[in-house]
PDB file of N, CA and C in Angstrom:
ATOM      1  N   UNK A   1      48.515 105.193 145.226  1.00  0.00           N
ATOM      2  CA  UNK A   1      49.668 104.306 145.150  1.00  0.00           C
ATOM      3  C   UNK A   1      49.538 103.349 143.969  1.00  0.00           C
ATOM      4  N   UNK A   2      48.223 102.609 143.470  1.00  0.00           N
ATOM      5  CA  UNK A   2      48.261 101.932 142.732  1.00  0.00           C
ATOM      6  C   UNK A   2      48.608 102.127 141.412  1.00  0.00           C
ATOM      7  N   UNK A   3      47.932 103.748 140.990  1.00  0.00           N
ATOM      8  CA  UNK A   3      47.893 104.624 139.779  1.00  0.00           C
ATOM      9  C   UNK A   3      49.406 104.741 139.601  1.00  0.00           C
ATOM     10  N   UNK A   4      50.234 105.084 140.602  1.00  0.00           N
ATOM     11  CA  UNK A   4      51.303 105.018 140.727  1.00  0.00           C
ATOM     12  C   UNK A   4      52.640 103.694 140.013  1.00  0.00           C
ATOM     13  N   UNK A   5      52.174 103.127 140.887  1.00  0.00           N
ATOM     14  CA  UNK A   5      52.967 101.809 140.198  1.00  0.00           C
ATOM     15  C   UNK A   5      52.003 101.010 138.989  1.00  0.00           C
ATOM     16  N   UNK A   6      51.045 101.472 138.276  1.00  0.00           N
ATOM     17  CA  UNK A   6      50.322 100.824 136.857  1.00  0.00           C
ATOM     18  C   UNK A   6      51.303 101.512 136.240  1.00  0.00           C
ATOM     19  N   UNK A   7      51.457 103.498 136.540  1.00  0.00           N
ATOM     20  CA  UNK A   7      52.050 104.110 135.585  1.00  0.00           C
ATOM     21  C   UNK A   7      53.858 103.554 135.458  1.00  0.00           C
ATOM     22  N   UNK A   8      54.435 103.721 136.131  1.00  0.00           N
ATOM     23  CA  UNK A   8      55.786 103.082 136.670  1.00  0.00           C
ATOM     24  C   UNK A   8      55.453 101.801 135.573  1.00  0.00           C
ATOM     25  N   UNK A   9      54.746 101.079 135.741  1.00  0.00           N
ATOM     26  CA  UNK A   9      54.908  99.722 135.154  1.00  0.00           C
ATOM     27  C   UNK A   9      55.016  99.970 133.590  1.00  0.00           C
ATOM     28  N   UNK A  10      53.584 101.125 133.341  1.00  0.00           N
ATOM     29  CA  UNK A  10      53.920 100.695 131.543  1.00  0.00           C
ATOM     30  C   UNK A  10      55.054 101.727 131.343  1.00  0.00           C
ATOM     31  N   UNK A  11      55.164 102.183 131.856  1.00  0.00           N
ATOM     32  CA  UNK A  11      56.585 103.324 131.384  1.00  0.00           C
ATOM     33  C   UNK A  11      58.172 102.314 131.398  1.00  0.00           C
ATOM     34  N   UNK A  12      58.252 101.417 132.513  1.00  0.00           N
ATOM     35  CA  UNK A  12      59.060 100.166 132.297  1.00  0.00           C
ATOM     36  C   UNK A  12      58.601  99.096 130.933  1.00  0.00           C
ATOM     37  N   UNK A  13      57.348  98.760 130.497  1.00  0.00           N
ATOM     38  CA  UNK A  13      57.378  98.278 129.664  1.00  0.00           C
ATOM     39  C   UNK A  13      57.341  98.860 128.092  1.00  0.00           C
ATOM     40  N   UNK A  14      57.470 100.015 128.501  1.00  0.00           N
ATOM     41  CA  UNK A  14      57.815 101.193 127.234  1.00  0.00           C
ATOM     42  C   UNK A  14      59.627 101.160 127.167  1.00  0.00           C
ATOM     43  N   UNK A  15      59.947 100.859 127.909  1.00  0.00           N
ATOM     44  CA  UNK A  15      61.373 101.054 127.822  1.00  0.00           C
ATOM     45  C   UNK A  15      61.715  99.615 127.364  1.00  0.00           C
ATOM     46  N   UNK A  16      61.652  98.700 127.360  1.00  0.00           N
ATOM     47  CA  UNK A  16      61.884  97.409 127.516  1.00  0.00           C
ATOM     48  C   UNK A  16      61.402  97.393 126.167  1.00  0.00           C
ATOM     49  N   UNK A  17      59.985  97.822 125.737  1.00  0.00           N
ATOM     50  CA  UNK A  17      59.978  97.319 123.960  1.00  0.00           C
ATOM     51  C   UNK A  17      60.484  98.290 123.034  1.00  0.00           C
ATOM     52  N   UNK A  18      60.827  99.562 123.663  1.00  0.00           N
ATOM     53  CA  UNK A  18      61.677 100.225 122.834  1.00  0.00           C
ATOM     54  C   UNK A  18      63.107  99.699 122.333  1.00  0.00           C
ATOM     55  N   UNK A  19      63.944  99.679 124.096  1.00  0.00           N
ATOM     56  CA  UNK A  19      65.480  98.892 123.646  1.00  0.00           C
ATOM     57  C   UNK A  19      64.677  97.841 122.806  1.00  0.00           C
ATOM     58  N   UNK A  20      64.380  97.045 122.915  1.00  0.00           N
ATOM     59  CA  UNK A  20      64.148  95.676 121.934  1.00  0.00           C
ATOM     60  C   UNK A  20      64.200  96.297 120.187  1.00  0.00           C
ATOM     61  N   UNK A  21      63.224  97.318 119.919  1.00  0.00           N
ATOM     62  CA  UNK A  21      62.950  97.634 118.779  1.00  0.00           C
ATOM     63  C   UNK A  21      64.585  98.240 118.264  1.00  0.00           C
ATOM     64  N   UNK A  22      65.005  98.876 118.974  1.00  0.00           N
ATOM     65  CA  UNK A  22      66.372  99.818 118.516  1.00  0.00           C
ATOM     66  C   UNK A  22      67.064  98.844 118.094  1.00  0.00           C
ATOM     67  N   UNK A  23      67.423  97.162 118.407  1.00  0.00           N
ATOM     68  CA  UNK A  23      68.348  96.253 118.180  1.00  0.00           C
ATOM     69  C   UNK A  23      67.768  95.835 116.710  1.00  0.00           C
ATOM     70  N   UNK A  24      66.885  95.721 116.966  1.00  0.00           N
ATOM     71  CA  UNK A  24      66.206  95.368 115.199  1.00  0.00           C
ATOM     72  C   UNK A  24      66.684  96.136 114.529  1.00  0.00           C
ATOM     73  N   UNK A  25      66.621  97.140 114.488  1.00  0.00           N
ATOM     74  CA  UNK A  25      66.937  97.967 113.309  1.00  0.00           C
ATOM     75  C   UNK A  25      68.677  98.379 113.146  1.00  0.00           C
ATOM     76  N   UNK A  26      69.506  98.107 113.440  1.00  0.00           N
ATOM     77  CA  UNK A  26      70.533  98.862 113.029  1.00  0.00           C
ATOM     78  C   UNK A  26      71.418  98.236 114.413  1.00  0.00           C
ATOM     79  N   UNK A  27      72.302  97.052 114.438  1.00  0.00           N
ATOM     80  CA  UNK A  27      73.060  97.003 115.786  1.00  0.00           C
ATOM     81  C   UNK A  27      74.998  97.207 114.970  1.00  0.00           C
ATOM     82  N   UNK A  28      75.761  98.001 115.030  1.00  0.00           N
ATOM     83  CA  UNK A  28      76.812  98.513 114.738  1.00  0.00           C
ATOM     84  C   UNK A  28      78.015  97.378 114.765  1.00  0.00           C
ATOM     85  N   UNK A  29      77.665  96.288 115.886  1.00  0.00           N
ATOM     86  CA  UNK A  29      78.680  95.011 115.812  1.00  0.00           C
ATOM     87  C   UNK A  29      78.241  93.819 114.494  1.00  0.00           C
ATOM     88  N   UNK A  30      77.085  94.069 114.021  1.00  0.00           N
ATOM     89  CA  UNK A  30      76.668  93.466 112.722  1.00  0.00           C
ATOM     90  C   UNK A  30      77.454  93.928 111.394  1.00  0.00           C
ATOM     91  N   UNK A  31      77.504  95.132 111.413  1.00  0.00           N
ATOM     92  CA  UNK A  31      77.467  96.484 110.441  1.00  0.00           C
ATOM     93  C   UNK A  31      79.039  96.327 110.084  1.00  0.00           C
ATOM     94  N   UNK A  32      79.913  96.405 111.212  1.00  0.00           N
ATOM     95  CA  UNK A  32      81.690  96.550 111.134  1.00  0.00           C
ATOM     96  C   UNK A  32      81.615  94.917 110.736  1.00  0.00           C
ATOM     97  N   UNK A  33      81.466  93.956 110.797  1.00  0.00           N
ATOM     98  CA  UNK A  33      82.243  92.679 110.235  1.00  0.00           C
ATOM     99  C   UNK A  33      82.069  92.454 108.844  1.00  0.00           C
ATOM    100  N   UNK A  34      80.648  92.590 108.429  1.00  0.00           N
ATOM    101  CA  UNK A  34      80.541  92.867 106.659  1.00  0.00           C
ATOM    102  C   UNK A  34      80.988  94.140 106.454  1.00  0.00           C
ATOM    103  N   UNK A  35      81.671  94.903 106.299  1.00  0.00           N
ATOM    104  CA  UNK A  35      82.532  96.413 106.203  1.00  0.00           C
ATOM    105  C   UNK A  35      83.762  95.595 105.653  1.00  0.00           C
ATOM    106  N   UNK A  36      84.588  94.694 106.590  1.00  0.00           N
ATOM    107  CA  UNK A  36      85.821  93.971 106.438  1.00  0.00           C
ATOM    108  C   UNK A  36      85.693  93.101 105.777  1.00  0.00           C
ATOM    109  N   UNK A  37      84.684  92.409 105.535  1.00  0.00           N
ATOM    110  CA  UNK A  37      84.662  91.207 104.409  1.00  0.00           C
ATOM    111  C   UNK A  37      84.558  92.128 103.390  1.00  0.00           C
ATOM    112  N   UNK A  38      83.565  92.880 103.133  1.00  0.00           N
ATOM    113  CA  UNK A  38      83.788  93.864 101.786  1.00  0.00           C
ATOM    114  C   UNK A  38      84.893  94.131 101.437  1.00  0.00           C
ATOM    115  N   UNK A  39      85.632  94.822 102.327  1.00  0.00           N
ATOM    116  CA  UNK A  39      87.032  95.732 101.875  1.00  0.00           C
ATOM    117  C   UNK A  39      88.013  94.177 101.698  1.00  0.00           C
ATOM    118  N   UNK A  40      87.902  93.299 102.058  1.00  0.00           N
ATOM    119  CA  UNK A  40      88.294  92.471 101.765  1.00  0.00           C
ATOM    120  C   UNK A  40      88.489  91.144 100.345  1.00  0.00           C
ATOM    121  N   UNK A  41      87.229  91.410 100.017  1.00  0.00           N
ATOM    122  CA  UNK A  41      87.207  91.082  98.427  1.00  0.00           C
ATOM    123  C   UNK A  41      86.952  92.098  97.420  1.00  0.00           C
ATOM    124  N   UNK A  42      87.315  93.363  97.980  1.00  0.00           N
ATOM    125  CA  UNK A  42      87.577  94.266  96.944  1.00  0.00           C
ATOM    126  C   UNK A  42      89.081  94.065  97.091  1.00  0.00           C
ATOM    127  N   UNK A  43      89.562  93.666  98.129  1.00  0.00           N
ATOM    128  CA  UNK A  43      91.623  93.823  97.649  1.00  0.00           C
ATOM    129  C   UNK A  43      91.594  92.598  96.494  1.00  0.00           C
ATOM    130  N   UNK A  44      90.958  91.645  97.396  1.00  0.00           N
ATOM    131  CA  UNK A  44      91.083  90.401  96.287  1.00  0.00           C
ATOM    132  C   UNK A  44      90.609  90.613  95.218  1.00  0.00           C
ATOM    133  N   UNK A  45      89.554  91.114  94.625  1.00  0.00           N
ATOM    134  CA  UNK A  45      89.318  91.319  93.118  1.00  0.00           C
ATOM    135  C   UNK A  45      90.479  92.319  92.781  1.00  0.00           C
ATOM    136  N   UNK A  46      91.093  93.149  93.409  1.00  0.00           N
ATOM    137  CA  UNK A  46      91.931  94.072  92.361  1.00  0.00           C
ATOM    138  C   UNK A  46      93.150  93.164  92.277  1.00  0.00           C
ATOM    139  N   UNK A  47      93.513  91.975  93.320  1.00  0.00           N
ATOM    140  CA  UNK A  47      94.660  91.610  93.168  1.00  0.00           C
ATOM    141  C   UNK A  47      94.737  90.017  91.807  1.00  0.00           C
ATOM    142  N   UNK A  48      93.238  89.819  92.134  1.00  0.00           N
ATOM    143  CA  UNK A  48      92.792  88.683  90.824  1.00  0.00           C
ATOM    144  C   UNK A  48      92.988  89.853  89.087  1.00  0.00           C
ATOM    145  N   UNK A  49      92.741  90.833  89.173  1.00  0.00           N
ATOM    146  CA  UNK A  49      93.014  92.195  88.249  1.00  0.00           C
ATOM    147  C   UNK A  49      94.245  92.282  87.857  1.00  0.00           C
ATOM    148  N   UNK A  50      94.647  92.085  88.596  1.00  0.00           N
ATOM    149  CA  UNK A  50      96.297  92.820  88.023  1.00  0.00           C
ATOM    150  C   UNK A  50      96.928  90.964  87.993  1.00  0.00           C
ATOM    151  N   UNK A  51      96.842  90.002  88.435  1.00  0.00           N
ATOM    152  CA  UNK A  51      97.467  88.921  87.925  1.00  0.00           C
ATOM    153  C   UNK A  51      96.850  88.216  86.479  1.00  0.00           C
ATOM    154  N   UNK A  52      95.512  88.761  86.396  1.00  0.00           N
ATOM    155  CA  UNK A  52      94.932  88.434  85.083  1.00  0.00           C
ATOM    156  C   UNK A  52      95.188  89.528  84.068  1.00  0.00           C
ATOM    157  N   UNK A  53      95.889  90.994  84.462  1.00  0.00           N
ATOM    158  CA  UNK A  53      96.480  91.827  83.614  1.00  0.00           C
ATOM    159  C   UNK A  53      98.140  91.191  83.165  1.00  0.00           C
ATOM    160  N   UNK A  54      98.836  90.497  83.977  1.00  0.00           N
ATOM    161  CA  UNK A  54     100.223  90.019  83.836  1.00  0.00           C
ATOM    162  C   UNK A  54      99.984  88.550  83.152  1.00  0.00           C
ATOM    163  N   UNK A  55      99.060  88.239  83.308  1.00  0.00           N
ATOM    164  CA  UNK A  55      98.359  86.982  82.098  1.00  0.00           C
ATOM    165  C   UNK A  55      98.687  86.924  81.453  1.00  0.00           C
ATOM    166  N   UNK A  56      97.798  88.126  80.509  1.00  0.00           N
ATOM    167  CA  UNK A  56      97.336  89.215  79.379  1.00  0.00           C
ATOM    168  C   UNK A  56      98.276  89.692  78.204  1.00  0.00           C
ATOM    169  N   UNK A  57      99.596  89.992  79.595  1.00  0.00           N
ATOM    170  CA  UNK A  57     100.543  90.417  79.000  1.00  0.00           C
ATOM    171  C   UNK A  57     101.476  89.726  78.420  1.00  0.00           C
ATOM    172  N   UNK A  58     101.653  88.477  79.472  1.00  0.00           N
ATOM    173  CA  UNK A  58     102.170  87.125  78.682  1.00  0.00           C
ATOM    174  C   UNK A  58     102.172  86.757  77.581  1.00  0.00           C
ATOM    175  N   UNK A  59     101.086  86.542  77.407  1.00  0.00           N
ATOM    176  CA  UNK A  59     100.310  85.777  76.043  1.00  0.00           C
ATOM    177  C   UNK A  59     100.562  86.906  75.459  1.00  0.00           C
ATOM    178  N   UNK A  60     100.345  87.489  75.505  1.00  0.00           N
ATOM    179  CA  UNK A  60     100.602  88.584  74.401  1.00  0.00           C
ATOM    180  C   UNK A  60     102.253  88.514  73.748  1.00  0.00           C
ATOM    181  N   UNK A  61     103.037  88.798  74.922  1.00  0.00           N
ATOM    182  CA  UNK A  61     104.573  88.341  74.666  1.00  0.00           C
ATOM    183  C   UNK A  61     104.539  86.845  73.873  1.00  0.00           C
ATOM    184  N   UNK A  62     104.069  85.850  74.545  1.00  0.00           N
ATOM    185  CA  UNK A  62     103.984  84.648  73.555  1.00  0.00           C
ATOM    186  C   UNK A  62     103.622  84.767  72.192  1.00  0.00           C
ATOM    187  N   UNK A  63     102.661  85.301  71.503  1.00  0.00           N
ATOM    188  CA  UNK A  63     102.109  85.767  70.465  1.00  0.00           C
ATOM    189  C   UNK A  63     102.812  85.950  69.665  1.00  0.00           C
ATOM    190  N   UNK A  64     103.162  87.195  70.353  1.00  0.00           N
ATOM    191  CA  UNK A  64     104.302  88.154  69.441  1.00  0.00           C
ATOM    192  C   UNK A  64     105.545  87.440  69.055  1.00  0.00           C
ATOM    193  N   UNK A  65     106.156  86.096  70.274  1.00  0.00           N
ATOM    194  CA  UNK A  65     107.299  85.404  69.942  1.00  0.00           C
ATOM    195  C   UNK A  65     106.849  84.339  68.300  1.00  0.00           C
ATOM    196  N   UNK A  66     105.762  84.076  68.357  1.00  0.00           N
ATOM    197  CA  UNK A  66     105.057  82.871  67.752  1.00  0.00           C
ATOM    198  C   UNK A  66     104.718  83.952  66.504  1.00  0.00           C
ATOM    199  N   UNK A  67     104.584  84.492  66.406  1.00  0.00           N
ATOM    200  CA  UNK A  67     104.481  85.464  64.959  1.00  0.00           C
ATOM    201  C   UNK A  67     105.655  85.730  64.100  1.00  0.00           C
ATOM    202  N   UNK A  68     106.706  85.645  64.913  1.00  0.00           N
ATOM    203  CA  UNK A  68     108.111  86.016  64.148  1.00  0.00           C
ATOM    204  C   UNK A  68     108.618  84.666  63.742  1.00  0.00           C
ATOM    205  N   UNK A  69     108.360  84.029  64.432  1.00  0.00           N
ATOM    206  CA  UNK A  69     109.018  82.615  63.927  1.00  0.00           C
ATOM    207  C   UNK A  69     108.185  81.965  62.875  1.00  0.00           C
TER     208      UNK A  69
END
């Protein structure tokens, strides 16, 4: 009986520091919220992109007005 419940015991404490170890390494509710902040300042850099392309283009139009005159 005793051999019994020693074994029972470390086989429970094999399970117990395993789950523990699996959370260390890799937990999936960490993983998805930086996913969305990423995809999230990638819209914003393309949308800082294209208003610093319509800048660009401005000044350029200005230029071109300021050259003829």
């Amino acid at each position: 009986m005793k051999m019994t419940a020693t074994l029972t015991f470390i086989l429970f404490l094999g399970c117990v520091f395993a789950s523990g170890d699996a959370s260390l390494v890799k937990r999936s509710d960490d993983v998805l919220p930086l996913e969305g902040m990423v995809q999230q300042q990638a819209a914003t850099i393309q949308t800082l992109q294209a208003d610093l392309n319509a800048v660009k283009n401005r000044l350029s139009t200005v230029e071109s007005g300021l050259q003829k005159e």
